[in-house]
N, C-alpha and C. Protein backbone atom coordinates (compact mmCIF):
# COMPACT_ATOMS: atom_id res chain seq x y z
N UNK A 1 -63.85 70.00 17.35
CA UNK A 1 -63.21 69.44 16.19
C UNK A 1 -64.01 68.24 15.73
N UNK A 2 -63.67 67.97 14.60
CA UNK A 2 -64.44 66.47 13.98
C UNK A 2 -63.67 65.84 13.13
N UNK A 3 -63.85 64.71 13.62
CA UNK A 3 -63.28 63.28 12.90
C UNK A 3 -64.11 62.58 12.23
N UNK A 4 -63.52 62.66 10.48
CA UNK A 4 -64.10 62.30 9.57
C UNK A 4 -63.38 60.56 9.46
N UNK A 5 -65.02 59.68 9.90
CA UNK A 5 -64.63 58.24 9.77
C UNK A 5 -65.51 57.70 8.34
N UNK A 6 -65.31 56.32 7.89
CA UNK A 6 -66.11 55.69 7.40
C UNK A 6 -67.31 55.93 6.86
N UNK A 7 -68.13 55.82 8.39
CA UNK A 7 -69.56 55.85 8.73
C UNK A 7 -69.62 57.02 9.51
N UNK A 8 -69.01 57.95 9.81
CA UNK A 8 -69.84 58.10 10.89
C UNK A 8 -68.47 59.56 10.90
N UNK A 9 -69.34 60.79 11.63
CA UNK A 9 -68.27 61.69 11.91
C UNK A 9 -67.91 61.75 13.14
N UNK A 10 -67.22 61.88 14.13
CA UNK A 10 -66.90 61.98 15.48
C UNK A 10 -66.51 63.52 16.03
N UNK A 11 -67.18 64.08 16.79
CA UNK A 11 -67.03 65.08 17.59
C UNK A 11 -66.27 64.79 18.65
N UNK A 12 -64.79 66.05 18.85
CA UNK A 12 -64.21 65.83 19.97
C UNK A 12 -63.23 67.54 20.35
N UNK A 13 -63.14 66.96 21.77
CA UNK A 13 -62.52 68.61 22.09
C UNK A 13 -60.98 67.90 22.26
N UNK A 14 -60.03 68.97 22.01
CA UNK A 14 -58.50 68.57 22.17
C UNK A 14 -57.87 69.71 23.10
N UNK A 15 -57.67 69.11 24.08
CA UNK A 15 -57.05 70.27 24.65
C UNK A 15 -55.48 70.23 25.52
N UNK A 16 -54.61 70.95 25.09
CA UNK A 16 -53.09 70.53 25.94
C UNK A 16 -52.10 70.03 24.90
N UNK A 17 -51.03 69.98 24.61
CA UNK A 17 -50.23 69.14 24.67
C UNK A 17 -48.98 68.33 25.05
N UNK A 18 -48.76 67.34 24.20
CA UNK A 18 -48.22 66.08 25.00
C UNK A 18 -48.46 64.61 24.46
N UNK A 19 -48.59 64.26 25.77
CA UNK A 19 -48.96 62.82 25.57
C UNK A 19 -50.17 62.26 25.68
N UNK A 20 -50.78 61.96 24.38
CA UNK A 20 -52.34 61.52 23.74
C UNK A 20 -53.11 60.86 25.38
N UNK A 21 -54.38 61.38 25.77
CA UNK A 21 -55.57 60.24 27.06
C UNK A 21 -55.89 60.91 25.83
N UNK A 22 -56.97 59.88 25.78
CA UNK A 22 -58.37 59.14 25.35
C UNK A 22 -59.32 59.59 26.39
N UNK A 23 -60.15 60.54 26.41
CA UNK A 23 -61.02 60.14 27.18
C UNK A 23 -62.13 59.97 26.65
N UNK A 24 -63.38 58.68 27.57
CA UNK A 24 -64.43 58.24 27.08
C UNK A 24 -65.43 58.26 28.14
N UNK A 25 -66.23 59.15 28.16
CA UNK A 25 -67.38 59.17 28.88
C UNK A 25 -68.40 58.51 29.42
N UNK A 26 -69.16 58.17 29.81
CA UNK A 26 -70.11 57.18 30.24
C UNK A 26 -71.80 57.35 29.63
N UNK A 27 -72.81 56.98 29.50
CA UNK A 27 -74.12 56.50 28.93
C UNK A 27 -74.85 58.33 29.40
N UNK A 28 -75.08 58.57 28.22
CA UNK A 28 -76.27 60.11 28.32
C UNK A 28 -75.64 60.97 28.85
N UNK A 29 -74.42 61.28 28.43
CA UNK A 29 -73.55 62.41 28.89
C UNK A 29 -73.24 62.72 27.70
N UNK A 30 -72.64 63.97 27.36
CA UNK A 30 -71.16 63.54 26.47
C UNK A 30 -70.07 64.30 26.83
N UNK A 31 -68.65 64.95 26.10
CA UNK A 31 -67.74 64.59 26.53
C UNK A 31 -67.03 65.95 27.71
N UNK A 32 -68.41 66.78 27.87
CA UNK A 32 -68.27 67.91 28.66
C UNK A 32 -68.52 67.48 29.83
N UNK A 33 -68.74 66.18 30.23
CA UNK A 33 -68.53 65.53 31.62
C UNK A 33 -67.62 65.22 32.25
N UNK A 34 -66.60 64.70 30.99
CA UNK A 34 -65.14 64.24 31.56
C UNK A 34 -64.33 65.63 31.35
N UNK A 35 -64.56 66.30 30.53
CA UNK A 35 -63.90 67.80 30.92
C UNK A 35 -64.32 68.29 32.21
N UNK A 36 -65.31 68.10 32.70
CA UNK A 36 -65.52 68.60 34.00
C UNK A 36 -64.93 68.02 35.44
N UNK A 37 -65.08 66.79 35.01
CA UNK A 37 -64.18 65.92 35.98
C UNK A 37 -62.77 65.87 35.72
N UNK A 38 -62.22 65.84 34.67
CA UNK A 38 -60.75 65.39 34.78
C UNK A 38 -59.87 66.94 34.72
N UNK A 39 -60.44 67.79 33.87
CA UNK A 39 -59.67 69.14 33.72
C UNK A 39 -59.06 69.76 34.77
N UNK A 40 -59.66 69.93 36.01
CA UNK A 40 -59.32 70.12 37.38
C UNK A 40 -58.04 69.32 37.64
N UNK A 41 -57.68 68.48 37.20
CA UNK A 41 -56.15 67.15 37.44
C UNK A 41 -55.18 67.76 36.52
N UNK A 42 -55.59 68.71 35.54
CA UNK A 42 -54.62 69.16 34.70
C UNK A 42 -54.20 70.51 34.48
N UNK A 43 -54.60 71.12 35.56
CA UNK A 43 -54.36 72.63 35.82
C UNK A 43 -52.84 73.14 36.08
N UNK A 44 -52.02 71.87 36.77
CA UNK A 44 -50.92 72.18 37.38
C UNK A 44 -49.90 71.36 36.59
N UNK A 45 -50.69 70.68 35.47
CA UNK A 45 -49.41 69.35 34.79
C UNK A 45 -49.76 69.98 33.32
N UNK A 46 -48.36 69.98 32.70
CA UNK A 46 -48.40 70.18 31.24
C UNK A 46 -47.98 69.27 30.68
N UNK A 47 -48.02 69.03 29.69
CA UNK A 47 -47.31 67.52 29.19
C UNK A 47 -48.22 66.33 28.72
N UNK A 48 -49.78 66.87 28.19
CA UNK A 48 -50.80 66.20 28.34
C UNK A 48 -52.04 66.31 26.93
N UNK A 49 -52.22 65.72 26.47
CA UNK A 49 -53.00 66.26 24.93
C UNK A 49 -54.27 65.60 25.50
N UNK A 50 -55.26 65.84 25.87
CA UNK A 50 -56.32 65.36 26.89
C UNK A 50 -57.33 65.61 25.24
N UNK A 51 -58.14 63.95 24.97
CA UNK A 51 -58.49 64.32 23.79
C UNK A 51 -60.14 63.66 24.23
N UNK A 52 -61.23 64.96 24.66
CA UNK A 52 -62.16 64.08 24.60
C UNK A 52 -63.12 64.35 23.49
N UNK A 53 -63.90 62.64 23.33
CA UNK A 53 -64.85 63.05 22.07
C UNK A 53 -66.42 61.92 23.12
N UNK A 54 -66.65 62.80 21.56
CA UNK A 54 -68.54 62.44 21.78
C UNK A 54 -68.81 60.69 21.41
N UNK A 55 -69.30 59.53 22.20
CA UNK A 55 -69.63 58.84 21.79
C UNK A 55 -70.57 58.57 20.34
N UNK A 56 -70.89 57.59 19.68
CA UNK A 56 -71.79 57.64 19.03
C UNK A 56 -73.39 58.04 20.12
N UNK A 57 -74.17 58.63 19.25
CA UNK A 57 -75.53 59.02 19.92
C UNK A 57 -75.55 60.21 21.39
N UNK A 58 -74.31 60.79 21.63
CA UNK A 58 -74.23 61.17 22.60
C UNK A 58 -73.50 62.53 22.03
N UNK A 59 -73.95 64.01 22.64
CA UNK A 59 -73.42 65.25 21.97
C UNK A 59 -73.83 65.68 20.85
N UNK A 60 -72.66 65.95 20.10
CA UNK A 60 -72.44 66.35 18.74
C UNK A 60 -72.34 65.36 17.96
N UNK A 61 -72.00 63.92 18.26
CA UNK A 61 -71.68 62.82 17.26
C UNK A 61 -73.12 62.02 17.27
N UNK A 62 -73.04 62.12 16.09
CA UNK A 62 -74.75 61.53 15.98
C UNK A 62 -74.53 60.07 15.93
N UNK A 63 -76.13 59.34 15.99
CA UNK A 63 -76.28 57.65 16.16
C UNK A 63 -76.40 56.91 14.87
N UNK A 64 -76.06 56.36 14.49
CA UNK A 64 -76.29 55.80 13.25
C UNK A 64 -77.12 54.77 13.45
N UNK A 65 -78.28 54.13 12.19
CA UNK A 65 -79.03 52.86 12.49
C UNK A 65 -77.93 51.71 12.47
N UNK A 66 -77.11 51.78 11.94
CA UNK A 66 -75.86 50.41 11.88
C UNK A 66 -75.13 50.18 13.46
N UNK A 67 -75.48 51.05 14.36
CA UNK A 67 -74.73 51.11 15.15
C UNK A 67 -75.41 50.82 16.30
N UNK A 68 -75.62 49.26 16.58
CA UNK A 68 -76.89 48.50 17.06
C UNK A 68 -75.98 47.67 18.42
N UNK A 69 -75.04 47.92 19.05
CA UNK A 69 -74.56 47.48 19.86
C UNK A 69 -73.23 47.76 20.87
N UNK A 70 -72.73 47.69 21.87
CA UNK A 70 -71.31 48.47 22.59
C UNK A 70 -70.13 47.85 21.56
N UNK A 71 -70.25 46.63 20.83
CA UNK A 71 -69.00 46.20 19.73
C UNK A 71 -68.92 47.40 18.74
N UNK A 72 -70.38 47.75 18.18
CA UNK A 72 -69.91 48.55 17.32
C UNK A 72 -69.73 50.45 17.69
N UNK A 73 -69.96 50.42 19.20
CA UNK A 73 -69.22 51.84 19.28
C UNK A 73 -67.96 51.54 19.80
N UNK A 74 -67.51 50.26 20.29
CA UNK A 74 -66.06 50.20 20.30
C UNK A 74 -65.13 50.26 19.02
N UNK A 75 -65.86 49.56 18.11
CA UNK A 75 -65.42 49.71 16.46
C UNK A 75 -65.06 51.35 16.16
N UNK A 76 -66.23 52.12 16.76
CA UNK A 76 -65.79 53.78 16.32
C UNK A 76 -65.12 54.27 16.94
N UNK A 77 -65.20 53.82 18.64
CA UNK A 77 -63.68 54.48 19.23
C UNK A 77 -62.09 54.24 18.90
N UNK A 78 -62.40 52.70 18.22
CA UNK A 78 -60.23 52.39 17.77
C UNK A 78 -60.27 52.98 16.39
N UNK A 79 -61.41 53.09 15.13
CA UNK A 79 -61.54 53.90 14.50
C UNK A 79 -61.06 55.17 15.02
N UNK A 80 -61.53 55.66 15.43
CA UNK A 80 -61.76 57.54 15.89
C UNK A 80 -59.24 57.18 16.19
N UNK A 81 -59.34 56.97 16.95
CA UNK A 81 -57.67 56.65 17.79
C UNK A 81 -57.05 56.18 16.56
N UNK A 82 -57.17 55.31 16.03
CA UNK A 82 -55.93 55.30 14.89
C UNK A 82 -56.04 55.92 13.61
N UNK A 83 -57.16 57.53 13.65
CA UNK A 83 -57.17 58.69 12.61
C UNK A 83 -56.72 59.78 13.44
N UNK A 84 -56.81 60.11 14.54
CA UNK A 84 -56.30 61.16 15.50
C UNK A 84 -55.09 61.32 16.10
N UNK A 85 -54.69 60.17 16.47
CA UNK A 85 -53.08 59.48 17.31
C UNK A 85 -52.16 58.33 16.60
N UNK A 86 -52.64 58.05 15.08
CA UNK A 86 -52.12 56.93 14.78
C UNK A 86 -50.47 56.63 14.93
N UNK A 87 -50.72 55.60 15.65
CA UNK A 87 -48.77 55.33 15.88
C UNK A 87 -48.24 55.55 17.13
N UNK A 88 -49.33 56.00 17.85
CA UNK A 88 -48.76 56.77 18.96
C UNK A 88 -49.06 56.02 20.37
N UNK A 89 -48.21 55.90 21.42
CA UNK A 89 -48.74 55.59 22.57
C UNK A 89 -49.68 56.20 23.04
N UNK A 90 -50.16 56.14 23.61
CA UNK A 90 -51.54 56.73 24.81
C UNK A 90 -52.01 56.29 25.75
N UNK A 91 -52.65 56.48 26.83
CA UNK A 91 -53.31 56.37 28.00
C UNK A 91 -54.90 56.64 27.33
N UNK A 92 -55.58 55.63 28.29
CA UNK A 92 -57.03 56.02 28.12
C UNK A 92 -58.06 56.00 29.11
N UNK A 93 -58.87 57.15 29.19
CA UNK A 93 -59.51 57.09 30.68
C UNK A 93 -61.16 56.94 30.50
N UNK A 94 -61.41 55.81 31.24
CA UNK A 94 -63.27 55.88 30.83
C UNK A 94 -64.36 55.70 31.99
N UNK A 95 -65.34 56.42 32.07
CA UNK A 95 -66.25 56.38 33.09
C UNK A 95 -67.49 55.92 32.90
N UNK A 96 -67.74 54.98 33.93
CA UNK A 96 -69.01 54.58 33.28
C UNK A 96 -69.15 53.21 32.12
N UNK A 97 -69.97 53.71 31.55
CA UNK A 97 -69.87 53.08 30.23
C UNK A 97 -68.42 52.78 29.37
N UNK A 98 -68.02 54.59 29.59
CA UNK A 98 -66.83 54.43 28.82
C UNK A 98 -65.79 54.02 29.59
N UNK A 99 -65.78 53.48 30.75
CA UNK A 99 -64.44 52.43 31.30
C UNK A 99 -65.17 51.08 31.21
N UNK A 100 -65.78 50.91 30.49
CA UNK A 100 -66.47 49.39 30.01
C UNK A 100 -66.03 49.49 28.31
N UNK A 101 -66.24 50.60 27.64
CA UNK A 101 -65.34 50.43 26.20
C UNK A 101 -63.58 50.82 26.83
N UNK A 102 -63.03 51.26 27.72
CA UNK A 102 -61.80 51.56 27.62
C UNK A 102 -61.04 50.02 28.03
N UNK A 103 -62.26 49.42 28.69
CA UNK A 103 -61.53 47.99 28.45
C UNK A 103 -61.39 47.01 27.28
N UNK A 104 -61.75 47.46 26.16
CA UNK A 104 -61.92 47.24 24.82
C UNK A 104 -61.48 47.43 24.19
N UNK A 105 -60.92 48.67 24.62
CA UNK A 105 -59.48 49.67 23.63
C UNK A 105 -58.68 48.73 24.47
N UNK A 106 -58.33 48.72 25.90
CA UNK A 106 -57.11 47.92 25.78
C UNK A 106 -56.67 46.79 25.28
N UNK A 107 -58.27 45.66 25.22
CA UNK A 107 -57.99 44.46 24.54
C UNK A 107 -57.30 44.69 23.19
N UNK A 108 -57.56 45.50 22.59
CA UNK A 108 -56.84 45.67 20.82
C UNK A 108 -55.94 46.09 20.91
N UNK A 109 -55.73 47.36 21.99
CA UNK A 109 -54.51 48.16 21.47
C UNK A 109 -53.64 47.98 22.85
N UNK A 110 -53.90 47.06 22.95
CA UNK A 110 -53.09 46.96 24.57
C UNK A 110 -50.98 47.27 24.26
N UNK A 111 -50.26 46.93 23.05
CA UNK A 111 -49.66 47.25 22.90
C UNK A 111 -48.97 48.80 22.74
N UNK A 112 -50.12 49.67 22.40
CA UNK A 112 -49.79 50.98 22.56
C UNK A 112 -50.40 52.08 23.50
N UNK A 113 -50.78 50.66 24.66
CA UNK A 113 -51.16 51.73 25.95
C UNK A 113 -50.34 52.06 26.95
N UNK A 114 -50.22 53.21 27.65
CA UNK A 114 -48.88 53.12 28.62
C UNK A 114 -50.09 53.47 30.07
N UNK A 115 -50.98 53.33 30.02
CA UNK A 115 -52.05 53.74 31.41
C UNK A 115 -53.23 54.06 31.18
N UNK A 116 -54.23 53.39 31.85
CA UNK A 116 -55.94 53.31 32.28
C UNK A 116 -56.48 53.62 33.27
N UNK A 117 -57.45 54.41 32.94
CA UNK A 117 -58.08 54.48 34.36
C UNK A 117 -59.63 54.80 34.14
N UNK A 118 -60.07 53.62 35.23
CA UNK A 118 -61.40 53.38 35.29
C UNK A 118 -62.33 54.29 36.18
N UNK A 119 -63.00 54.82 36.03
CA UNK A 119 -63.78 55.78 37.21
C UNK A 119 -65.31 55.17 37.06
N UNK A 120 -65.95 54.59 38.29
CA UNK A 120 -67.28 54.04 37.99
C UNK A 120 -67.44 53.31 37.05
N UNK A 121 -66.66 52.15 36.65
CA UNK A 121 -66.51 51.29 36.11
C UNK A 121 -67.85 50.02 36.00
N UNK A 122 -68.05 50.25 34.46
CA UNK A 122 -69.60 49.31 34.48
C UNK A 122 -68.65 47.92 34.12
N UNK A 123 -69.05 46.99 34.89
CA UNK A 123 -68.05 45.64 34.61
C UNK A 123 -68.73 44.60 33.89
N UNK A 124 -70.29 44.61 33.87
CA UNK A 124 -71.32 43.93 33.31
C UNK A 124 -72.09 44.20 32.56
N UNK A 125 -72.53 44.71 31.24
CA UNK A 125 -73.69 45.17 30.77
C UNK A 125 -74.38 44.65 30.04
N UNK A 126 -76.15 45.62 30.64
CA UNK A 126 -77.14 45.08 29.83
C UNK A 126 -77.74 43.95 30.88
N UNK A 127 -78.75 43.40 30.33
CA UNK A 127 -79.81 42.71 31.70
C UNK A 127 -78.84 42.05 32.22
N UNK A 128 -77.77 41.00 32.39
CA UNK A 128 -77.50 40.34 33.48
C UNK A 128 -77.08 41.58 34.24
N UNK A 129 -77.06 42.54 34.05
CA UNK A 129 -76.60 43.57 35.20
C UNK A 129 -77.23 43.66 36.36
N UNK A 130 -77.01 43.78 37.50
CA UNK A 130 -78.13 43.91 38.95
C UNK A 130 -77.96 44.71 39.71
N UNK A 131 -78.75 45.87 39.76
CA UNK A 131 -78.05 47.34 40.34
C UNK A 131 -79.25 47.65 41.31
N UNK A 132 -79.49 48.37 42.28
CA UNK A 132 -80.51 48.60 42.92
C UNK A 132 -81.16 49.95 42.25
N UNK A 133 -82.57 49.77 42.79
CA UNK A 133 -83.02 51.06 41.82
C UNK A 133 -82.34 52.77 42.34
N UNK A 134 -82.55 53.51 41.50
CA UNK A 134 -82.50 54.57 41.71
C UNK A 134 -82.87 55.64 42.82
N UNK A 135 -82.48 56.33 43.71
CA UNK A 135 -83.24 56.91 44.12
C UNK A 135 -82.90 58.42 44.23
N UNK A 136 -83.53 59.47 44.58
CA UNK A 136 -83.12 61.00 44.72
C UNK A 136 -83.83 61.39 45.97
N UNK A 137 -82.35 61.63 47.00
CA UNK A 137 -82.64 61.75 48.46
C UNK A 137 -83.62 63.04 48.74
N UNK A 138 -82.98 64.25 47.73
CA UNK A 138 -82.93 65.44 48.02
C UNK A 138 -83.79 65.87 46.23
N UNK A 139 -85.29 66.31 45.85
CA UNK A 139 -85.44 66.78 44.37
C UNK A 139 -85.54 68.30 44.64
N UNK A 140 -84.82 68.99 43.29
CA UNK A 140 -85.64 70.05 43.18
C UNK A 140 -85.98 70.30 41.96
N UNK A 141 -87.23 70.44 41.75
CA UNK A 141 -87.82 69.98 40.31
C UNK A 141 -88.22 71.53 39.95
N UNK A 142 -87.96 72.68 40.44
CA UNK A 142 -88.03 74.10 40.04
C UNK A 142 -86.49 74.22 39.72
N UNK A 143 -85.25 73.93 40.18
CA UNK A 143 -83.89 73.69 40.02
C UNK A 143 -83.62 73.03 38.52
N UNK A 144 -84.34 71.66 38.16
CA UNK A 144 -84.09 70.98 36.97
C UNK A 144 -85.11 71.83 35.80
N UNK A 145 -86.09 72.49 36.02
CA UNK A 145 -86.80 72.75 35.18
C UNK A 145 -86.33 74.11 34.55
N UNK A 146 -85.42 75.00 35.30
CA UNK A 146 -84.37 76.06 34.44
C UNK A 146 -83.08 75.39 33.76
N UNK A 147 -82.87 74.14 34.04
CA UNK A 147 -81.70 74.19 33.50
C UNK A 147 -81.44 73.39 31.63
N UNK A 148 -80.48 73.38 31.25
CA UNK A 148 -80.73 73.60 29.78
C UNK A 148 -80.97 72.07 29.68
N UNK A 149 -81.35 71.22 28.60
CA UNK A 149 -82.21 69.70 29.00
C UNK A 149 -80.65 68.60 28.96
N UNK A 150 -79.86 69.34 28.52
CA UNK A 150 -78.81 68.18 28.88
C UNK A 150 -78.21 68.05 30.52
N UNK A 151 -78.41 69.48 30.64
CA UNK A 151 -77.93 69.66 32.09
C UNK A 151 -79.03 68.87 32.76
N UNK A 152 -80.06 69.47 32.93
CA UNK A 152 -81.13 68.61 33.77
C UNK A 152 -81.32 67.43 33.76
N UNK A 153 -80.95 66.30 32.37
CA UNK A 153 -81.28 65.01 32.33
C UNK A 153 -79.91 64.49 33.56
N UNK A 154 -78.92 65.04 33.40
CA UNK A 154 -77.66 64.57 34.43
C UNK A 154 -78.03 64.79 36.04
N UNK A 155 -78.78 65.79 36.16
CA UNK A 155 -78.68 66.24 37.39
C UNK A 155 -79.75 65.51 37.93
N UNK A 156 -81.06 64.51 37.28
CA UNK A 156 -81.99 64.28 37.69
C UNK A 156 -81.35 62.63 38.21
N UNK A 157 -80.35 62.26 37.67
CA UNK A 157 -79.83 60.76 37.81
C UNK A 157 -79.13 60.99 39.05
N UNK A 158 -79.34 62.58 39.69
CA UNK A 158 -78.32 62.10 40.92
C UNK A 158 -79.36 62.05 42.14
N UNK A 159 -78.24 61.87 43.38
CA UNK A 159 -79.50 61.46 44.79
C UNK A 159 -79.66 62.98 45.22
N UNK A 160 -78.65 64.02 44.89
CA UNK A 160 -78.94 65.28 45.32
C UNK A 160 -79.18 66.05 44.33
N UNK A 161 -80.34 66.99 43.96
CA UNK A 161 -80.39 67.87 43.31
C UNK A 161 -80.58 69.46 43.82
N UNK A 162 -79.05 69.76 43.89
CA UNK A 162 -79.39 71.17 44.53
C UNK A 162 -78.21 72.02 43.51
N UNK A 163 -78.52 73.44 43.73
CA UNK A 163 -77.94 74.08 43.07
C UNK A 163 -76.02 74.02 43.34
N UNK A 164 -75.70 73.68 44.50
CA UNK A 164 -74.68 73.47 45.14
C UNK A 164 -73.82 71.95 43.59
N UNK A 165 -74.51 71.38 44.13
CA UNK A 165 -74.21 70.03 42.84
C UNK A 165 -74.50 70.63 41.87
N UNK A 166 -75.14 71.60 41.11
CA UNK A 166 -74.97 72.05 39.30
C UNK A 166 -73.93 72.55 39.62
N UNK A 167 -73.55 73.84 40.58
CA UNK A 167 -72.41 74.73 40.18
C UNK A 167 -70.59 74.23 40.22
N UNK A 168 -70.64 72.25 40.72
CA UNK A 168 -69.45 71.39 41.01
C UNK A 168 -69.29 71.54 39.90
């Protein structure tokens, strides 16, 4: 589906209903990550309008040159929420990156949140950040080189790359 904003269109999947999550993904994903992670939690519960979308620059929702900082993709996420859910309570869930904007949505809309949840929560961003480098315990670089380039850019950020971890 797409959400026609302002500036900018927003790509998002809706699935269930109920009661409006937000979900917001984290940096070079988009929102077929948190379907992968959270959908599994909602197999057995109905009662749930699980609404994820594409950040700016990430997916289907393209980057705009105006859109030069995390203020102004927080600007498009309470945008995107009060054209999709306006009026409505909601919960919002963000990983990553996006539990660094879901703390952003709560600062504004903290009145019409009823629950958050942070998964890998970035609490600092941008250089004062201090993370140790990267590493990949386990490569398989014949494994990343079939797979389609969004898949492979995810699978290369992890410490294991085996076929066992694509098929989670």
């Amino acid at each position: 589906m797409e959400c026609k904003l302002k500036d900018i269109t927003v790509f998002y999947e809706l699935l269930g209903e109920g009661r409006p999550i937000i979900m917001l993904h984290g940096w070079s994903v988009d929102h077929r990550y948190m379907v992968s992670d959270m959908e599994p939690l909602f197999r057995q519960r109905d009662g749930w309008k699980r609404i994820y979308l594409d950040l700016p620059g990430h997916g289907r929702t393209p980057g705009k040159d105006w859109i030069t900082n995390q203020d102004k993709i927080l600007d498009v996420v309470l945008d995107f929420i009060n054209n999709v859910i306006s009026g409505q309570r909601f919960v919002v869930v963000g990983s990553s990156l996006g539990a660094y904007l879901a703390r952003g949505v709560v600062h504004h809309r903290s009145a019409s949140i009823d629950g958050l949840l942070l998964t890998v929560p970035v609490i600092v961003h941008g250089a004062k950040r201090h993370v140790p480098s990267r590493v990949t315990l386990v490569a398989d670089p014949a494994l990343v080189s079939e797979l389609e380039p969004d898949e492979a850019e995810v699978l290369q950020l992890g410490v294991v790359q085996s076929r066992k971890v694509v098929d989670c």
